[in-house]
PDB file of N, CA and C in Angstrom:
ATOM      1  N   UNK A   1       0.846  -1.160   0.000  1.00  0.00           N
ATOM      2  CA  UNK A   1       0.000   0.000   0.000  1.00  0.00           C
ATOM      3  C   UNK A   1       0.901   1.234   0.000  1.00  0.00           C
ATOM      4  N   UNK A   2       0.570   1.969  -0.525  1.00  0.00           N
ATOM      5  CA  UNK A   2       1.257   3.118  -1.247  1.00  0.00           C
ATOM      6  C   UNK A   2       0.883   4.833   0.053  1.00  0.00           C
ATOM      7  N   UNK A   3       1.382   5.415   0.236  1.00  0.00           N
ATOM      8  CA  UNK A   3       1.463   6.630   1.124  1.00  0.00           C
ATOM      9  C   UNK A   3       0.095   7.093   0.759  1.00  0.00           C
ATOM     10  N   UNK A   4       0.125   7.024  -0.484  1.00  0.00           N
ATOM     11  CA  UNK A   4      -1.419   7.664  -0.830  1.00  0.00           C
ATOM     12  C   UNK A   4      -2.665   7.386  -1.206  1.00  0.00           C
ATOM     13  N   UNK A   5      -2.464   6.085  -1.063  1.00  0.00           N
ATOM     14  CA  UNK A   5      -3.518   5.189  -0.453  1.00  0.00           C
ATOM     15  C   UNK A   5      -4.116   4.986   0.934  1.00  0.00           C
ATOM     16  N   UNK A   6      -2.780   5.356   1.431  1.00  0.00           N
ATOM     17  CA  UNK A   6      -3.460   5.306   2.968  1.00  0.00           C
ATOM     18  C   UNK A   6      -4.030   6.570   3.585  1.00  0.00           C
ATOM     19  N   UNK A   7      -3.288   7.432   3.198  1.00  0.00           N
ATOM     20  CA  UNK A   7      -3.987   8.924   3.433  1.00  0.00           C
ATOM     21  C   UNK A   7      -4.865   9.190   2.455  1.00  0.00           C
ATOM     22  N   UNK A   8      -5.710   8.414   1.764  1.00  0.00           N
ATOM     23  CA  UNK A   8      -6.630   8.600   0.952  1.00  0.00           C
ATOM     24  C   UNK A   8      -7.903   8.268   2.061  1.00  0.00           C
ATOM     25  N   UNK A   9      -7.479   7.003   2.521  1.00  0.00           N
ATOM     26  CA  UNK A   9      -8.646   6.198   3.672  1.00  0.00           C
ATOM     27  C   UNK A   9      -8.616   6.719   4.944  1.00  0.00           C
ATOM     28  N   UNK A  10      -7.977   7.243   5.240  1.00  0.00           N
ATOM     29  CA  UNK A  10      -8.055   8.373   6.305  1.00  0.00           C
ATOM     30  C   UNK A  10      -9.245   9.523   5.815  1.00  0.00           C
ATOM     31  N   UNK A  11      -8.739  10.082   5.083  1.00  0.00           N
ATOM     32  CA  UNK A  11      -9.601  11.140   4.513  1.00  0.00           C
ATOM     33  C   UNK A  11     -10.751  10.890   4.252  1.00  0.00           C
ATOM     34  N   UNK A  12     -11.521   9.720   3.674  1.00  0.00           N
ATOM     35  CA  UNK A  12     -12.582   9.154   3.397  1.00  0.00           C
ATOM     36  C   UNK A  12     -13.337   8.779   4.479  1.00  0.00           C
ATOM     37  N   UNK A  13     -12.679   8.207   5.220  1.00  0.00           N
ATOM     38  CA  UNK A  13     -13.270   8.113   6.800  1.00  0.00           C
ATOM     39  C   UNK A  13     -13.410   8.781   7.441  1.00  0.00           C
ATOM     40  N   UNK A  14     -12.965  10.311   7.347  1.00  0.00           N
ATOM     41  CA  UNK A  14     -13.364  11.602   7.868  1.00  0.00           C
ATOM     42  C   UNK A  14     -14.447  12.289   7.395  1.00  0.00           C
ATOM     43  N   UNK A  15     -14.362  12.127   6.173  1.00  0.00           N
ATOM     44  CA  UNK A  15     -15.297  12.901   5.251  1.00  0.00           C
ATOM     45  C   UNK A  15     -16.838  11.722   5.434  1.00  0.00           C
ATOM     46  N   UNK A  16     -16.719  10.287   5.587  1.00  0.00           N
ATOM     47  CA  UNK A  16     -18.080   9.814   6.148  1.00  0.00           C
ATOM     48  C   UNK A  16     -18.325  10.229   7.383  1.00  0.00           C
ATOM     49  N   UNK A  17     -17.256  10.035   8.577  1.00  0.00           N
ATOM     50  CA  UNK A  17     -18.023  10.646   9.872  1.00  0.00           C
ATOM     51  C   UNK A  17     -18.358  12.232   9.750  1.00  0.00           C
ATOM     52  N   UNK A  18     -17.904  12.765   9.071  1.00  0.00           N
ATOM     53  CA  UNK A  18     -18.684  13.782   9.134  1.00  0.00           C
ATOM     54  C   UNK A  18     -20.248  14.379   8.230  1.00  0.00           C
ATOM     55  N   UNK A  19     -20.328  13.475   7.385  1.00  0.00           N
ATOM     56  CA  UNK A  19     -21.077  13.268   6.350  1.00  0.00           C
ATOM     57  C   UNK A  19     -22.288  12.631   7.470  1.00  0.00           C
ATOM     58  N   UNK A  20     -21.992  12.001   8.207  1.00  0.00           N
ATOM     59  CA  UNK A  20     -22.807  10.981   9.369  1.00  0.00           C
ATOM     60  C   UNK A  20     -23.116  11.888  10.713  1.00  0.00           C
ATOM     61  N   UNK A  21     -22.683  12.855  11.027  1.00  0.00           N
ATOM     62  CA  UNK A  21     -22.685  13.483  11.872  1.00  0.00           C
ATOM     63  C   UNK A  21     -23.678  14.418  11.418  1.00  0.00           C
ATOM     64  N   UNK A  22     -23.573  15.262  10.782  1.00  0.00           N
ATOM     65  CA  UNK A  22     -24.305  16.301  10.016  1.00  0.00           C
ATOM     66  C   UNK A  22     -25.952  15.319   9.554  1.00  0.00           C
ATOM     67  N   UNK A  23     -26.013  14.577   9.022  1.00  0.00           N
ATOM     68  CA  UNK A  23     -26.933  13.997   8.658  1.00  0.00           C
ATOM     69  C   UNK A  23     -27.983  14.013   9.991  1.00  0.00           C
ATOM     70  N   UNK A  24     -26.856  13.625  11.005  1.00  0.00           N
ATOM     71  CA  UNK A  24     -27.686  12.892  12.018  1.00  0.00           C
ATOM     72  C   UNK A  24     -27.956  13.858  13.048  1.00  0.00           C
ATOM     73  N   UNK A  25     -27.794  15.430  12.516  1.00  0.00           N
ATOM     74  CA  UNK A  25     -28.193  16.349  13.891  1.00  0.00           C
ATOM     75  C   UNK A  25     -29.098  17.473  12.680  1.00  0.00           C
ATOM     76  N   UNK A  26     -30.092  16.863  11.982  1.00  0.00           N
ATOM     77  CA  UNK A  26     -31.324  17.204  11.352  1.00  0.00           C
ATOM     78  C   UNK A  26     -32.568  16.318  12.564  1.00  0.00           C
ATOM     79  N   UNK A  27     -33.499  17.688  12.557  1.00  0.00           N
ATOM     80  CA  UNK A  27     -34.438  17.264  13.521  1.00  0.00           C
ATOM     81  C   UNK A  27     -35.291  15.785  13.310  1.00  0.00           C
ATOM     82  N   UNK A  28     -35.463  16.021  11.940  1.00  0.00           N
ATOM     83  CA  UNK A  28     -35.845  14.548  11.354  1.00  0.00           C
ATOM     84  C   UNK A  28     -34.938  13.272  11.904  1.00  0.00           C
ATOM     85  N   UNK A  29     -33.965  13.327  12.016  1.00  0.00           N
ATOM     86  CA  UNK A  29     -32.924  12.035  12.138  1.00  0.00           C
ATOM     87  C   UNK A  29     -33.008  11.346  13.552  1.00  0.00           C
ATOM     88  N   UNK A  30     -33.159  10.351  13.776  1.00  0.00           N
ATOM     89  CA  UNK A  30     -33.443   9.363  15.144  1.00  0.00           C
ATOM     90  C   UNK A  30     -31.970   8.148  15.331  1.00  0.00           C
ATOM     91  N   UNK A  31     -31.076   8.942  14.456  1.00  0.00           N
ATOM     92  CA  UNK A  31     -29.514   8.786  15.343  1.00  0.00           C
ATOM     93  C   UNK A  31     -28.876   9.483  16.169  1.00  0.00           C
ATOM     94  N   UNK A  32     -28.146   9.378  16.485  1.00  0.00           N
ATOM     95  CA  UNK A  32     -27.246  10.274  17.403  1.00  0.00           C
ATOM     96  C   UNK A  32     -26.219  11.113  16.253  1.00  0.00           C
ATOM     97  N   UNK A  33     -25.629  12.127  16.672  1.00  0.00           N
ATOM     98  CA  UNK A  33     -24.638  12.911  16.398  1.00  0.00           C
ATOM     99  C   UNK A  33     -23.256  12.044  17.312  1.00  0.00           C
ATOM    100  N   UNK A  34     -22.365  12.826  17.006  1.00  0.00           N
ATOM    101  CA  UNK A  34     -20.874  12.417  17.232  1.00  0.00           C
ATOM    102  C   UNK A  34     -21.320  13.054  18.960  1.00  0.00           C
ATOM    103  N   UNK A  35     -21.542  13.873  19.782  1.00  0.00           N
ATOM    104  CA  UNK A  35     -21.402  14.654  20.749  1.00  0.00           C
ATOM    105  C   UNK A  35     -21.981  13.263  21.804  1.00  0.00           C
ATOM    106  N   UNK A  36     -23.315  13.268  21.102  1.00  0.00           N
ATOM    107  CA  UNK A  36     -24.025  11.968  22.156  1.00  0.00           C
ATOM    108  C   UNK A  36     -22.861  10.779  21.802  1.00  0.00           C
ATOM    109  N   UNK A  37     -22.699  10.107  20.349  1.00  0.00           N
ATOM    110  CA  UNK A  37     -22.193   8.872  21.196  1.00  0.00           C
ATOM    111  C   UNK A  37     -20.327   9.437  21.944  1.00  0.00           C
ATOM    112  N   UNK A  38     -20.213   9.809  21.552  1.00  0.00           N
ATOM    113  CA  UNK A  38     -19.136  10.333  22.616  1.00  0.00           C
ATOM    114  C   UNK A  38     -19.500  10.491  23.889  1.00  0.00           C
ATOM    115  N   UNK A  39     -20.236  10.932  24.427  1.00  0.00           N
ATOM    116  CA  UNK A  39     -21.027  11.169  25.981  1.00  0.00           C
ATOM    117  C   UNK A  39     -21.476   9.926  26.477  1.00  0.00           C
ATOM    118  N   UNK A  40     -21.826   9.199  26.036  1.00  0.00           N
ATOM    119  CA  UNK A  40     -22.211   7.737  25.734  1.00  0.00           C
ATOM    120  C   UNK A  40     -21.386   7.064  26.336  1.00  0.00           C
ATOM    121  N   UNK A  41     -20.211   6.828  25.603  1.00  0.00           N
ATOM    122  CA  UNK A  41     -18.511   6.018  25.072  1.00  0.00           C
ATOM    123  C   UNK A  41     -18.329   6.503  26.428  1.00  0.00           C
ATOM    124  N   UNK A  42     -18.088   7.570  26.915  1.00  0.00           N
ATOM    125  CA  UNK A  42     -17.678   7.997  28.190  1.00  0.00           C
ATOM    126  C   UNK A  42     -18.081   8.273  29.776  1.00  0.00           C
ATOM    127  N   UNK A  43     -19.304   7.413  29.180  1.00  0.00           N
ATOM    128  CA  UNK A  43     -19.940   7.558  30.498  1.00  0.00           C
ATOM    129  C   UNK A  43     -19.483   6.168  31.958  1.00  0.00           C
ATOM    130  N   UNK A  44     -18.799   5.419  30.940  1.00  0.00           N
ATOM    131  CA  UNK A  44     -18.210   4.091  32.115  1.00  0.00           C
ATOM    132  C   UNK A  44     -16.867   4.669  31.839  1.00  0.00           C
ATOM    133  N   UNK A  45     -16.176   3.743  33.188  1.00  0.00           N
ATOM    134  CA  UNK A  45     -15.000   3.807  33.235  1.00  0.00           C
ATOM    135  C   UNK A  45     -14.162   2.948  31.642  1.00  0.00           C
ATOM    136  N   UNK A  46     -14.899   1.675  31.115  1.00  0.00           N
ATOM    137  CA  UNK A  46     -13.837   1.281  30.397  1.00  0.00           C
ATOM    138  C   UNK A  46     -13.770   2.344  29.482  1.00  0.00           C
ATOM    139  N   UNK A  47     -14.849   3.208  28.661  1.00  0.00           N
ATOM    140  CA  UNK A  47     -15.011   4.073  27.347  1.00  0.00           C
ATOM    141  C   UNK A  47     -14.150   4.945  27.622  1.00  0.00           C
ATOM    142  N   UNK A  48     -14.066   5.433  29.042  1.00  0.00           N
ATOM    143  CA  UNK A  48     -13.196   6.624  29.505  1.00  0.00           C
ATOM    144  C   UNK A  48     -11.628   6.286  29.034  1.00  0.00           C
ATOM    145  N   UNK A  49     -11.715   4.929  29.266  1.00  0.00           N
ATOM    146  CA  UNK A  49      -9.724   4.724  28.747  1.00  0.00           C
ATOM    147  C   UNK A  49      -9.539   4.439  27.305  1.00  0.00           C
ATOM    148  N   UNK A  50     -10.967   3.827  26.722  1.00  0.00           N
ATOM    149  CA  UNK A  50     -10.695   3.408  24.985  1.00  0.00           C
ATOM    150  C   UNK A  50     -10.617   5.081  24.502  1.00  0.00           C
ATOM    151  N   UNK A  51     -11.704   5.956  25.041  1.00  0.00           N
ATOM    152  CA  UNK A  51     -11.283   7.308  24.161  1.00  0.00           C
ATOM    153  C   UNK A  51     -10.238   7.472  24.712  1.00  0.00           C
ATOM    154  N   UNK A  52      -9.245   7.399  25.439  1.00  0.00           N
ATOM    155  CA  UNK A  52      -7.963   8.033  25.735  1.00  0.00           C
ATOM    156  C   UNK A  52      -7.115   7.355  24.950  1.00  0.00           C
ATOM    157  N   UNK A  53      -7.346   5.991  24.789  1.00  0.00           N
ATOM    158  CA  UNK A  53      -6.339   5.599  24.202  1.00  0.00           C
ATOM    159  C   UNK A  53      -6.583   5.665  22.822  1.00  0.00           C
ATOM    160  N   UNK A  54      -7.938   6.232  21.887  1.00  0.00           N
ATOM    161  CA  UNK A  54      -7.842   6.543  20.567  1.00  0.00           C
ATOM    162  C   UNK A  54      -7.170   7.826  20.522  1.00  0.00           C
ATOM    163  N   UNK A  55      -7.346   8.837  21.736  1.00  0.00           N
ATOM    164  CA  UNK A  55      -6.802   9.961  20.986  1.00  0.00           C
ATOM    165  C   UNK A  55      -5.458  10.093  21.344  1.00  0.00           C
ATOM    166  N   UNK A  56      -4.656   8.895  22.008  1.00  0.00           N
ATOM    167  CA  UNK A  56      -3.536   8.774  22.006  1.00  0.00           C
ATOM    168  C   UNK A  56      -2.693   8.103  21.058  1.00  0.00           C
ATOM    169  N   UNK A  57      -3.553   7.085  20.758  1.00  0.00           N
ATOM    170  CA  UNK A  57      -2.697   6.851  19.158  1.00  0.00           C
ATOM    171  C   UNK A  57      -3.024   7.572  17.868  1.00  0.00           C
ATOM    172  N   UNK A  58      -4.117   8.300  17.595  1.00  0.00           N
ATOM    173  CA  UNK A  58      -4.102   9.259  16.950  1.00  0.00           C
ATOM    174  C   UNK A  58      -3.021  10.095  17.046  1.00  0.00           C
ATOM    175  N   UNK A  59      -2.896  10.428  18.209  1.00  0.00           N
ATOM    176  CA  UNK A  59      -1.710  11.598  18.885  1.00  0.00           C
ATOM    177  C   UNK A  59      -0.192  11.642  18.057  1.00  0.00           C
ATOM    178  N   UNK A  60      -0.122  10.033  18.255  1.00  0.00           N
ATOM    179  CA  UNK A  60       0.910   9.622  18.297  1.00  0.00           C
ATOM    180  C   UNK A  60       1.551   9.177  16.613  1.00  0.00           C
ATOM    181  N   UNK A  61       0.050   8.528  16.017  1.00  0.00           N
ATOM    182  CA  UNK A  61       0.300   8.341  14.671  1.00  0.00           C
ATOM    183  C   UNK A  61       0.598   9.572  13.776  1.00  0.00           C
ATOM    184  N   UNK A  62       0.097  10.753  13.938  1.00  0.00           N
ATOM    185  CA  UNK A  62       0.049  11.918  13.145  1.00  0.00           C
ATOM    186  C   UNK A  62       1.219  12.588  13.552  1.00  0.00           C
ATOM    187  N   UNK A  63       0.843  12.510  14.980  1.00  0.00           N
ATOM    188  CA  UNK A  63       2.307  13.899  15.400  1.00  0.00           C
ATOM    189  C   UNK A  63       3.692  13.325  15.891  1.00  0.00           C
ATOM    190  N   UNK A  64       3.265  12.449  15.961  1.00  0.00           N
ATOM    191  CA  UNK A  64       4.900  11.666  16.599  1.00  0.00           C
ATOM    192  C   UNK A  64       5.776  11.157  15.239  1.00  0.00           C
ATOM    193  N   UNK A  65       4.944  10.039  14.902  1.00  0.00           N
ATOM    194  CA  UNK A  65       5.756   9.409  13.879  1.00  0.00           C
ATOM    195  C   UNK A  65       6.161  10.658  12.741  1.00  0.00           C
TER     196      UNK A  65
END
């Protein structure tokens, strides 16, 4: 897989969650937005350490390496 292939699927996967987000905070829509399931994800202790540890390897994949 090629550099720009992979930062292609990054990008695509941004551009659906946000495509999914927006969709889903129209009054019509009976999903959640990104805010709830985040509030959600974080309301136990385990969600509290999986979001830490996504936005730590995020952290780490973008700004470190």
């Amino acid at each position: 897989m090629t550099r720009a292939v992979g930062v292609g699927g990054f990008v695509a996967i941004v551009f659906a969650c946000i495509a999914l987000d927006v969709l889903n905070r129209r009054a019509t829509s009976r999903g959640p937005n990104f805010t709830q399931v985040l509030s959600w994800l974080q309301a136990g202790r385990l969600g509290q350490i999986a979001v830490f540890v996504a936005w730590g390897f995020t952290g780490w994949h973008f700004f470190v390496r």
